[in-house]
C-alpha atoms as a PDB file:
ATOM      1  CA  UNK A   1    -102.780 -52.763   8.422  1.00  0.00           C
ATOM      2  CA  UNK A   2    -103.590 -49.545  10.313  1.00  0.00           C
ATOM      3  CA  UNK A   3    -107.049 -48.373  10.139  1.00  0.00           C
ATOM      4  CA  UNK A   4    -109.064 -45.276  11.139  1.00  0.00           C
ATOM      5  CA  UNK A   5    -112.783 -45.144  11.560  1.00  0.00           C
ATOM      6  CA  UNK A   6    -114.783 -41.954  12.453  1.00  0.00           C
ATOM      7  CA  UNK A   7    -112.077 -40.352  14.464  1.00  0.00           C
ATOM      8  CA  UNK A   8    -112.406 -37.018  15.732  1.00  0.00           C
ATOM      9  CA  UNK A   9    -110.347 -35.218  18.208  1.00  0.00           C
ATOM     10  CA  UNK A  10    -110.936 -31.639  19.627  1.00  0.00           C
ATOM     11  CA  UNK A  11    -108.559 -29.215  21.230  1.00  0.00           C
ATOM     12  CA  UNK A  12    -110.756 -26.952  23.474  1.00  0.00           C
ATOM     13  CA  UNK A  13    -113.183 -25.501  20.442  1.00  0.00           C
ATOM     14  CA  UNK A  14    -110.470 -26.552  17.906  1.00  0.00           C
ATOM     15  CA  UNK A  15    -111.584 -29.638  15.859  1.00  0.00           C
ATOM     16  CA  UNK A  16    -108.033 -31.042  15.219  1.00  0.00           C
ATOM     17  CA  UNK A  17    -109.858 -34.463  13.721  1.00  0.00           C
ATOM     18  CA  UNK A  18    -112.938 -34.317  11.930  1.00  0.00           C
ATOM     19  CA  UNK A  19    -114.341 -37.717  10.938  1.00  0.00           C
ATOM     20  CA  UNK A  20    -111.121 -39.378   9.991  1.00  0.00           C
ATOM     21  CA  UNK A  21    -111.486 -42.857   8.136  1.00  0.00           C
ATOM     22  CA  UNK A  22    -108.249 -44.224   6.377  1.00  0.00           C
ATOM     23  CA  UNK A  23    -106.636 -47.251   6.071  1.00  0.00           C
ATOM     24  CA  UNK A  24    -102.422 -47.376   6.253  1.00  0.00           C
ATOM     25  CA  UNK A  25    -101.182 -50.568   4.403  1.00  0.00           C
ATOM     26  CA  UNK A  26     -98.434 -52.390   4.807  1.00  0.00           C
ATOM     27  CA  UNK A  27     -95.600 -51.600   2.455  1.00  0.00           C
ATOM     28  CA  UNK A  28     -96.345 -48.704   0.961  1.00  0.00           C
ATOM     29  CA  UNK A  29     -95.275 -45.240   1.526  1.00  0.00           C
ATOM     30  CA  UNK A  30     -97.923 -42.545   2.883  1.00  0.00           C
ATOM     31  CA  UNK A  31     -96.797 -39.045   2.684  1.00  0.00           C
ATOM     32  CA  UNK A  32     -99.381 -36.574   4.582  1.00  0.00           C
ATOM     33  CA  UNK A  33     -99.136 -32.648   3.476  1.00  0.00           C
ATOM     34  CA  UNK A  34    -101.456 -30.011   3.937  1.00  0.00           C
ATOM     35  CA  UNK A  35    -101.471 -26.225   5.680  1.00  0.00           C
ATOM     36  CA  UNK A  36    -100.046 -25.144   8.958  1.00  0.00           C
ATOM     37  CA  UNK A  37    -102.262 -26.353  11.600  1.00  0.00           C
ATOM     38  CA  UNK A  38    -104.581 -28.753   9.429  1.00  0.00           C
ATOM     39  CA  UNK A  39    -104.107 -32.072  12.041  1.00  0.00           C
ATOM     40  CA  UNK A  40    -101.443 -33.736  10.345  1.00  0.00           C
ATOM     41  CA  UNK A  41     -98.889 -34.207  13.709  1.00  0.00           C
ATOM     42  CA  UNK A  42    -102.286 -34.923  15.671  1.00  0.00           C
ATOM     43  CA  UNK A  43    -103.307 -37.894  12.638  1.00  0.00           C
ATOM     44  CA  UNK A  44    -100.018 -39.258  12.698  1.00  0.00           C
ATOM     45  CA  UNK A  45     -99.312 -39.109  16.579  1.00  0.00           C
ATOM     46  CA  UNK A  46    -102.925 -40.728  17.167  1.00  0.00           C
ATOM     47  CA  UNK A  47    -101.375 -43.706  15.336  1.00  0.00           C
ATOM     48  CA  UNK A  48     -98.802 -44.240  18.469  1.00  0.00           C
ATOM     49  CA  UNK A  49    -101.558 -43.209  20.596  1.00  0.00           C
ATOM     50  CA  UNK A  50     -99.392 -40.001  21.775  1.00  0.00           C
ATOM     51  CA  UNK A  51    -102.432 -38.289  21.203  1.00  0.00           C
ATOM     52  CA  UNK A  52    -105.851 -40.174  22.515  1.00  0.00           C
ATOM     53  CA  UNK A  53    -109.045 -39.182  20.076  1.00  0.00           C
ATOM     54  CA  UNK A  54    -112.285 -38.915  21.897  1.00  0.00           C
ATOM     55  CA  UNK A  55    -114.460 -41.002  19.362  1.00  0.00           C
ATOM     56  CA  UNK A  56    -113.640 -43.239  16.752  1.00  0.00           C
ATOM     57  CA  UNK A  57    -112.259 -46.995  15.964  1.00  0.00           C
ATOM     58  CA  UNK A  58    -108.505 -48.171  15.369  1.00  0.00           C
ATOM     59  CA  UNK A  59    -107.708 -51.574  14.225  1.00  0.00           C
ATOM     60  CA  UNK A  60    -104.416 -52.754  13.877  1.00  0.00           C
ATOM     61  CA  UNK A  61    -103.731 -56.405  12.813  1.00  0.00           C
ATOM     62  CA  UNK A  62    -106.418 -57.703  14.171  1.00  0.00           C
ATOM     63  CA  UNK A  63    -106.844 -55.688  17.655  1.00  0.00           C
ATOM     64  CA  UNK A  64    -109.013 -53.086  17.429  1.00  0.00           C
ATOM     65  CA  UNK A  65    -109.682 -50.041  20.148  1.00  0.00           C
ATOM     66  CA  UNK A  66    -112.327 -48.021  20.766  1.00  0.00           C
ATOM     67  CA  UNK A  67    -111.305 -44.523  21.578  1.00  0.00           C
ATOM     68  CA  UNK A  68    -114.125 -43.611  23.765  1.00  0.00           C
ATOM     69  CA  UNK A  69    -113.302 -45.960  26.063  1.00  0.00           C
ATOM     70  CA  UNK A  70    -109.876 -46.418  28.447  1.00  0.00           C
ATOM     71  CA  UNK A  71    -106.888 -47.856  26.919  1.00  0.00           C
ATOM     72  CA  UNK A  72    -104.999 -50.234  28.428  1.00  0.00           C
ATOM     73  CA  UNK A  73    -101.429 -49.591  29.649  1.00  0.00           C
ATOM     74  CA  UNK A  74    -100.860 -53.367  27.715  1.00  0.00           C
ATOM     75  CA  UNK A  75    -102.422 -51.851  24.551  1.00  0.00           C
ATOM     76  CA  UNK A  76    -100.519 -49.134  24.805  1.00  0.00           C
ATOM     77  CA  UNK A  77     -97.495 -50.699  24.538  1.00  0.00           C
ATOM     78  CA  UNK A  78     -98.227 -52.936  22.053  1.00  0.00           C
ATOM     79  CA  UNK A  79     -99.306 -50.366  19.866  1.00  0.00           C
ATOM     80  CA  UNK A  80     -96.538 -48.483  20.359  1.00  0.00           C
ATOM     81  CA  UNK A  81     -94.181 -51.231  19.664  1.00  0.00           C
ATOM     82  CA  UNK A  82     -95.682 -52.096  16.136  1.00  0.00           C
ATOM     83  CA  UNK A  83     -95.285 -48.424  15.653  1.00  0.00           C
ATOM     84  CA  UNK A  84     -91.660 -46.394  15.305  1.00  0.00           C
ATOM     85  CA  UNK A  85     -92.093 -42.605  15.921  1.00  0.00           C
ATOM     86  CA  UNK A  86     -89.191 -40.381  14.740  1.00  0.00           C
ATOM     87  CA  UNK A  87     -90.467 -36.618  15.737  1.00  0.00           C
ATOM     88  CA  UNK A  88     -89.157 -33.176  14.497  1.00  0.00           C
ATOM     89  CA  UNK A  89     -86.627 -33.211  17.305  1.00  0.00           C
ATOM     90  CA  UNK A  90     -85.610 -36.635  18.708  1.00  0.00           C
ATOM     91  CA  UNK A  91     -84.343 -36.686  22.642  1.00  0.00           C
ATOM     92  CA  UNK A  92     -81.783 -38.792  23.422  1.00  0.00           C
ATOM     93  CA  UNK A  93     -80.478 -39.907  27.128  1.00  0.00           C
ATOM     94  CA  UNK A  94     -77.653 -37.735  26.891  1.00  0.00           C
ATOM     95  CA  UNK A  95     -76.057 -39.910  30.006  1.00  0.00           C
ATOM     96  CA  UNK A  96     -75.672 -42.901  27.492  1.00  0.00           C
ATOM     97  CA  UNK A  97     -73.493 -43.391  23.718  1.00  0.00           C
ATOM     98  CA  UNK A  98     -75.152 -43.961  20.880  1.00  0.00           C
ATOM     99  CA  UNK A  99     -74.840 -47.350  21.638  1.00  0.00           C
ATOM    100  CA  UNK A 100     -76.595 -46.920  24.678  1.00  0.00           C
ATOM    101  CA  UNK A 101     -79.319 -45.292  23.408  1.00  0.00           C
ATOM    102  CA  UNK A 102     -79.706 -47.560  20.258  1.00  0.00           C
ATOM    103  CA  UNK A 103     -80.109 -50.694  22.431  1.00  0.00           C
ATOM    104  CA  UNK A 104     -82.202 -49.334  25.581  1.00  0.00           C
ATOM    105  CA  UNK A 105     -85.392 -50.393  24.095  1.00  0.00           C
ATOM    106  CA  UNK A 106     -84.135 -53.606  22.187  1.00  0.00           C
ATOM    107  CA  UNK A 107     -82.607 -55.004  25.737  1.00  0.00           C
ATOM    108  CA  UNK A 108     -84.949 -54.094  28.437  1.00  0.00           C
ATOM    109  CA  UNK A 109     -88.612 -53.897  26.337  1.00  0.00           C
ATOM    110  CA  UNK A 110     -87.855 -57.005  23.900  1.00  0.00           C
ATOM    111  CA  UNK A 111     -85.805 -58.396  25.774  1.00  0.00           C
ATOM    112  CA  UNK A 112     -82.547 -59.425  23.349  1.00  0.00           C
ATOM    113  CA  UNK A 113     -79.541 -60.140  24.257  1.00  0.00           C
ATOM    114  CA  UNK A 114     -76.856 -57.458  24.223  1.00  0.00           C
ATOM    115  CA  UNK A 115     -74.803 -59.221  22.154  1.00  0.00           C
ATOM    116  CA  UNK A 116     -77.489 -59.385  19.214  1.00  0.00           C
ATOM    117  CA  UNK A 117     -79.159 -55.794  20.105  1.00  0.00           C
ATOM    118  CA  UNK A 118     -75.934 -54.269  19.874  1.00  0.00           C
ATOM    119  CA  UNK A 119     -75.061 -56.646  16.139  1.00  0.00           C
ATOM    120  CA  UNK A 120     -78.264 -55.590  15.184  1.00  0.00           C
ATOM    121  CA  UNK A 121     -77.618 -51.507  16.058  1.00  0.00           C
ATOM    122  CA  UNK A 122     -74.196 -51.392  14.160  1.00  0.00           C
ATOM    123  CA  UNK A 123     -76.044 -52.700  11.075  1.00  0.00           C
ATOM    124  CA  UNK A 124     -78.774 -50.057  11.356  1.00  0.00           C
ATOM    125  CA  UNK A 125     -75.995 -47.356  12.140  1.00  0.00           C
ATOM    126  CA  UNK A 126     -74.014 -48.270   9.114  1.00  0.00           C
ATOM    127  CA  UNK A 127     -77.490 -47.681   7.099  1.00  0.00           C
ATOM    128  CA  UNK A 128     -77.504 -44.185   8.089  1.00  0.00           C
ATOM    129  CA  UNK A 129     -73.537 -43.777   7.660  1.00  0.00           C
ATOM    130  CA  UNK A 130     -72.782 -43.106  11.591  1.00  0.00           C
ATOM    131  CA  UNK A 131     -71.283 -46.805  12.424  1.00  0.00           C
ATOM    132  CA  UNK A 132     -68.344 -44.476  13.794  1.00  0.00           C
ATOM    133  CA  UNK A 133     -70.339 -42.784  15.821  1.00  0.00           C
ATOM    134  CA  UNK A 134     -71.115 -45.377  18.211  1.00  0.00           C
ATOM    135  CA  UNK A 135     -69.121 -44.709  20.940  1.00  0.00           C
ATOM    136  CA  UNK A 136     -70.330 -40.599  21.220  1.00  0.00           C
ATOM    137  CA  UNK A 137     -72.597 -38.896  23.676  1.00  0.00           C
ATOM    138  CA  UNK A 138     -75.398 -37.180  22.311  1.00  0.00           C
ATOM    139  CA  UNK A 139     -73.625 -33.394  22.827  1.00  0.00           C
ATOM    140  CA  UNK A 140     -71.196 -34.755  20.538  1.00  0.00           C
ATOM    141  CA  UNK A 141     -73.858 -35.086  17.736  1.00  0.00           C
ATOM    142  CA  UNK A 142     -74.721 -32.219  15.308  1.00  0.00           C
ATOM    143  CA  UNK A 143     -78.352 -31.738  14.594  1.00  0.00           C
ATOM    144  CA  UNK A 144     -78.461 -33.913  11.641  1.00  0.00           C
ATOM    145  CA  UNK A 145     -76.595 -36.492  12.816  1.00  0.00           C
ATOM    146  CA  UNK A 146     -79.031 -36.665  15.950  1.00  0.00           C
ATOM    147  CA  UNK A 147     -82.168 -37.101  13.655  1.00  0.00           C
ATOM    148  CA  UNK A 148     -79.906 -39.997  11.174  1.00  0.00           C
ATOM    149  CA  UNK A 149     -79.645 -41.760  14.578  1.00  0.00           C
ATOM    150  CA  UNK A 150     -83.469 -41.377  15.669  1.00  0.00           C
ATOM    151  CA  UNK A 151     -84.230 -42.923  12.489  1.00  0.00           C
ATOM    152  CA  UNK A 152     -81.892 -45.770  13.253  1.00  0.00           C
ATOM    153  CA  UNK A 153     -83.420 -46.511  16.909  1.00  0.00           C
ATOM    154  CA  UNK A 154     -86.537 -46.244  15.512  1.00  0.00           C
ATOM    155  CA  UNK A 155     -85.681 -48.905  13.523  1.00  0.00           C
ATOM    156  CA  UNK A 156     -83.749 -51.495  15.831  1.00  0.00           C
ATOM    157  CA  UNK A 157     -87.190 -51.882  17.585  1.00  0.00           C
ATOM    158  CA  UNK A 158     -88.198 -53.830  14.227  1.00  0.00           C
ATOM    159  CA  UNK A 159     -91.861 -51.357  14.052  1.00  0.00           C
ATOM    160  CA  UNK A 160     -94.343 -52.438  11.726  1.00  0.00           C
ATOM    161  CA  UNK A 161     -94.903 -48.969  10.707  1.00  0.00           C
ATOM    162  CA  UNK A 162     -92.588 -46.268  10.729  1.00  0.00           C
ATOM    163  CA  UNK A 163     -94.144 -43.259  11.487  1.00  0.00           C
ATOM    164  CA  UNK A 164     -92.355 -39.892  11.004  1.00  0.00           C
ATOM    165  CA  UNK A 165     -93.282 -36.001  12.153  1.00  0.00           C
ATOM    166  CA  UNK A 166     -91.747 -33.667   9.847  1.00  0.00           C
ATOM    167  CA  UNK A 167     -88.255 -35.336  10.361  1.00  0.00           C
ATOM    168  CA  UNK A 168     -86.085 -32.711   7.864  1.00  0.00           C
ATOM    169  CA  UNK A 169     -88.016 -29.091   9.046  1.00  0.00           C
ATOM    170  CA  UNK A 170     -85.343 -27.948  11.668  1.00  0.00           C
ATOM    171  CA  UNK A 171     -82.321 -29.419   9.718  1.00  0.00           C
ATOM    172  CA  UNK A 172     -80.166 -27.092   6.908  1.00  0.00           C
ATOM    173  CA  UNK A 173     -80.524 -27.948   2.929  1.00  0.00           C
ATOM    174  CA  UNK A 174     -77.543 -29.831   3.035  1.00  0.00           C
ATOM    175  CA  UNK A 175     -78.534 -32.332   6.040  1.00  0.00           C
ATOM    176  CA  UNK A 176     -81.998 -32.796   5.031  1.00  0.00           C
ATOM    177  CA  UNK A 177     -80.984 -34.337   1.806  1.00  0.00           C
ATOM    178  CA  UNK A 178     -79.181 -36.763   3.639  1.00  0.00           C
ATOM    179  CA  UNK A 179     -81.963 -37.286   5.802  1.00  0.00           C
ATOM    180  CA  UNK A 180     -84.454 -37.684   2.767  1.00  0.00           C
ATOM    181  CA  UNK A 181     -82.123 -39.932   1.171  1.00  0.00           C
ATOM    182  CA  UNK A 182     -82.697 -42.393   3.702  1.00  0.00           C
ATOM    183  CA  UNK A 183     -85.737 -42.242   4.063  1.00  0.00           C
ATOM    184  CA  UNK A 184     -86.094 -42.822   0.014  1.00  0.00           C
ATOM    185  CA  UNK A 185     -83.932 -45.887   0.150  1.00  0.00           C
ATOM    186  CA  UNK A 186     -86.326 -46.984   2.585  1.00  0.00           C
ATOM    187  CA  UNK A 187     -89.246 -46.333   0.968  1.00  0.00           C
ATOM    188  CA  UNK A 188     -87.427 -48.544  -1.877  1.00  0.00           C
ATOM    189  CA  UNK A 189     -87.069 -51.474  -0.125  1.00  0.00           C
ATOM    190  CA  UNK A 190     -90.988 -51.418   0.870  1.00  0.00           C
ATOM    191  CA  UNK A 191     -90.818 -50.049   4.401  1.00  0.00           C
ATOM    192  CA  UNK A 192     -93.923 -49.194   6.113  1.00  0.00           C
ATOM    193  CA  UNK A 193     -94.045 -45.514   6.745  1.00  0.00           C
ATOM    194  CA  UNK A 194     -96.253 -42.875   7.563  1.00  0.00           C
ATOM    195  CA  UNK A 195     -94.576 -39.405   6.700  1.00  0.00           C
ATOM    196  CA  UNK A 196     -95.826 -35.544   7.622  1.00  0.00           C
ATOM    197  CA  UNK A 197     -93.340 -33.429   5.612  1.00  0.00           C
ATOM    198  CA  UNK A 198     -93.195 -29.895   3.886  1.00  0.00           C
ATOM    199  CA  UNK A 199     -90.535 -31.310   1.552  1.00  0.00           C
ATOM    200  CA  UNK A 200     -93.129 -31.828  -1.793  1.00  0.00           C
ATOM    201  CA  UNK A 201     -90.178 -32.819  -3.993  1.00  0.00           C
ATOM    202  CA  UNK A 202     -89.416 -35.778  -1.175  1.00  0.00           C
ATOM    203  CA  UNK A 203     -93.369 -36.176  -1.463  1.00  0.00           C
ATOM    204  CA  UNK A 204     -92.957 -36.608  -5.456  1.00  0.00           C
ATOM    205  CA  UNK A 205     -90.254 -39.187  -5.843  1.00  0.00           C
ATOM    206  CA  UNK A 206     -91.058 -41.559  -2.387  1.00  0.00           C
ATOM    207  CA  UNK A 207     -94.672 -41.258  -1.457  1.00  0.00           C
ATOM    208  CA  UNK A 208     -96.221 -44.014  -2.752  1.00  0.00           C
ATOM    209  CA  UNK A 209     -99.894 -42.809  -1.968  1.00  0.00           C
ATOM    210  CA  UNK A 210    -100.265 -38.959  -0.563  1.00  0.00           C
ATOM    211  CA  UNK A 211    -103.187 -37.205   1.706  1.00  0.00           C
ATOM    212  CA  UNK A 212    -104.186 -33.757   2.018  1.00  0.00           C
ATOM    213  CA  UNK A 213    -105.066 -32.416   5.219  1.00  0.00           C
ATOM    214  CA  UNK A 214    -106.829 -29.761   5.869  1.00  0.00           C
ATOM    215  CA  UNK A 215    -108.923 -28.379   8.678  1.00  0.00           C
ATOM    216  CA  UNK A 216    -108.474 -31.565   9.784  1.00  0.00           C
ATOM    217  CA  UNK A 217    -110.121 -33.468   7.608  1.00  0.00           C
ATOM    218  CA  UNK A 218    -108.980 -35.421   4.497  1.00  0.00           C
ATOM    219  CA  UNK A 219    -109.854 -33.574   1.390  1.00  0.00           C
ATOM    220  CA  UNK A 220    -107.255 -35.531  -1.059  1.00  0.00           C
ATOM    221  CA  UNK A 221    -106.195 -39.823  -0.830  1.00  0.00           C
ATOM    222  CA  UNK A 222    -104.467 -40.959  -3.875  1.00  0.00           C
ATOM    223  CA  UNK A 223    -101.545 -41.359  -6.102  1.00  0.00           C
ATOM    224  CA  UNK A 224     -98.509 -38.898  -6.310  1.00  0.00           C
ATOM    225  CA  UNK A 225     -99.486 -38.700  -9.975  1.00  0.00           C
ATOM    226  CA  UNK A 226    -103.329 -37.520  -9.198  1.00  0.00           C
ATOM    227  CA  UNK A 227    -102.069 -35.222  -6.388  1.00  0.00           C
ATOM    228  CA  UNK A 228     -98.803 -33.097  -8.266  1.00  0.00           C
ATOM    229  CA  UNK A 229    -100.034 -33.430 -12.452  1.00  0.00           C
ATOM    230  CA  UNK A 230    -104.011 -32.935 -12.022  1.00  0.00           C
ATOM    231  CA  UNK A 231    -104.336 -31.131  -8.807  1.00  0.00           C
ATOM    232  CA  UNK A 232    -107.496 -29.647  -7.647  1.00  0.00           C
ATOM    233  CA  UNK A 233    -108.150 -25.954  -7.573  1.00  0.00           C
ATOM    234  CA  UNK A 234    -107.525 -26.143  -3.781  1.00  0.00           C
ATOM    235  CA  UNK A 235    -104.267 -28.728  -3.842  1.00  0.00           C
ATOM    236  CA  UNK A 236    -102.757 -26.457  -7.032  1.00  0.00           C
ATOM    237  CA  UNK A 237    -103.104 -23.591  -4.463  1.00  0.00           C
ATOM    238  CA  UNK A 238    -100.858 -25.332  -2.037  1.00  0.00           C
ATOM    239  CA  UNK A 239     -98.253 -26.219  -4.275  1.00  0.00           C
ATOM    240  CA  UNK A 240     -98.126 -22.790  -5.669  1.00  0.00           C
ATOM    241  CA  UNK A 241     -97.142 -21.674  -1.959  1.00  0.00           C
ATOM    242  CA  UNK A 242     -93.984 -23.434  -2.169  1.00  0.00           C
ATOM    243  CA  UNK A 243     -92.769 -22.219  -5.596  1.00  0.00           C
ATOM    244  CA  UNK A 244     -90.244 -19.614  -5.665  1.00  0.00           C
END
């Protein structure tokens, strides 16, 4: 379980956070929509503690942080361990394969063996269809195939939660319905995941639970069903924006 209480964060006179309180719970699908510039990246990177809110409560499992004090560089990286971030646009160490770069974390921060972190990455990169890929540096990789791959590394670290920043927006049609794909078979098979996309017809058939964000506050927590066939004034104004 990941859990919010009273967060706020502010970016000089820009309240990003406003009195957050949710609860994230374990295998279910949360998509998070809502305008440009409503807090969504700052909610979801708060999570892996990219971002640091100045007031408010996190528990997860059974640790719980208080943001007003100092974190610990130990908390920090346990947090970040129960939690997988894929971003918009991954980085990879372009001086290492795939391979390389799938097992960096597995080997040298939980500490498996190379033989089982590498058994363990060719499973996860048959998932996402790039098994052959293996052996290629990261300038080998098209755009989609890069953010397939982030997904997969993600995922060899064995997260609790998955959580994932607009993972389809600088991808082509074609690619990011391969992307969402994945993500939907994941969703499937009860994965953990936290999701900020603009992709409402990915919202409609995966999200198991959706929020709406806005001014960053949470102005809609509930079904798919509630959110996309009995909208509020405000919500059916959003979803109008992305009809053609």
């Amino acid at each position: 379980m990941l859990k919010l209480e009273n967060v706020n964060k502010t970016y000089t006179e820009h309240q990003a956070l406003d009195d957050i309180n949710v609860t994230f719970n374990p295998g279910e699908t949360t998509v998070i929509v809502g305008p440009s510039g409503s807090g969504k990246s700052t909610l979801l990177r708060s999570l892996n503690l990219l971002e640091h809110p100045e007031t408010g409560a996190y528990t997860i499992d059974d640790r719980k942080i208080d943001f007003s004090q100092p974190i610990t560089k130990e908390t920090l990286l346990w947090i970040r361990r129960k939690t997988g971030m894929v971003f918009q646009q991954p980085r990879m160490f372009d001086h290492l394969t795939v391979m390389g770069n799938m097992i960096e974390a597995p080997v040298h921060v939980l500490k498996q063996s190379k033989t089982d972190a590498k058994a363990n990455a060719h499973d996860l990169l048959k998932q996402v269809g790039l098994d052959e890929m293996a052996d290629r540096y990261p300038y080998q990789l098209s755009g989609g195939q890069t953010q397939r791959i982030a997904i997969a590394r993600a995922l060899a670290m064995h997260p609790d939660y998955l959580l994932l920043d607009e993972p389809t927006s600088a991808l082509d049609p074609e690619i990011e319905a391969q992307i969402l794909r994945i993500l939907k078979r994941l969703a499937e098979q009860q994965a953990s995941m936290i999701i900020v996309t603009h992709n409402m017809e990915f919202a409609k058939n995966a999200a198991d639970r959706m929020i709406f964000l806005e001014d960053g506050a949470i102005k809609f927590d509930g079904t798919p069903d509630e959110f996309f066939n009995h909208p509020t004034d405000r919500i059916n104004r959003f979803l109008n924006a992305y009809k053609i």
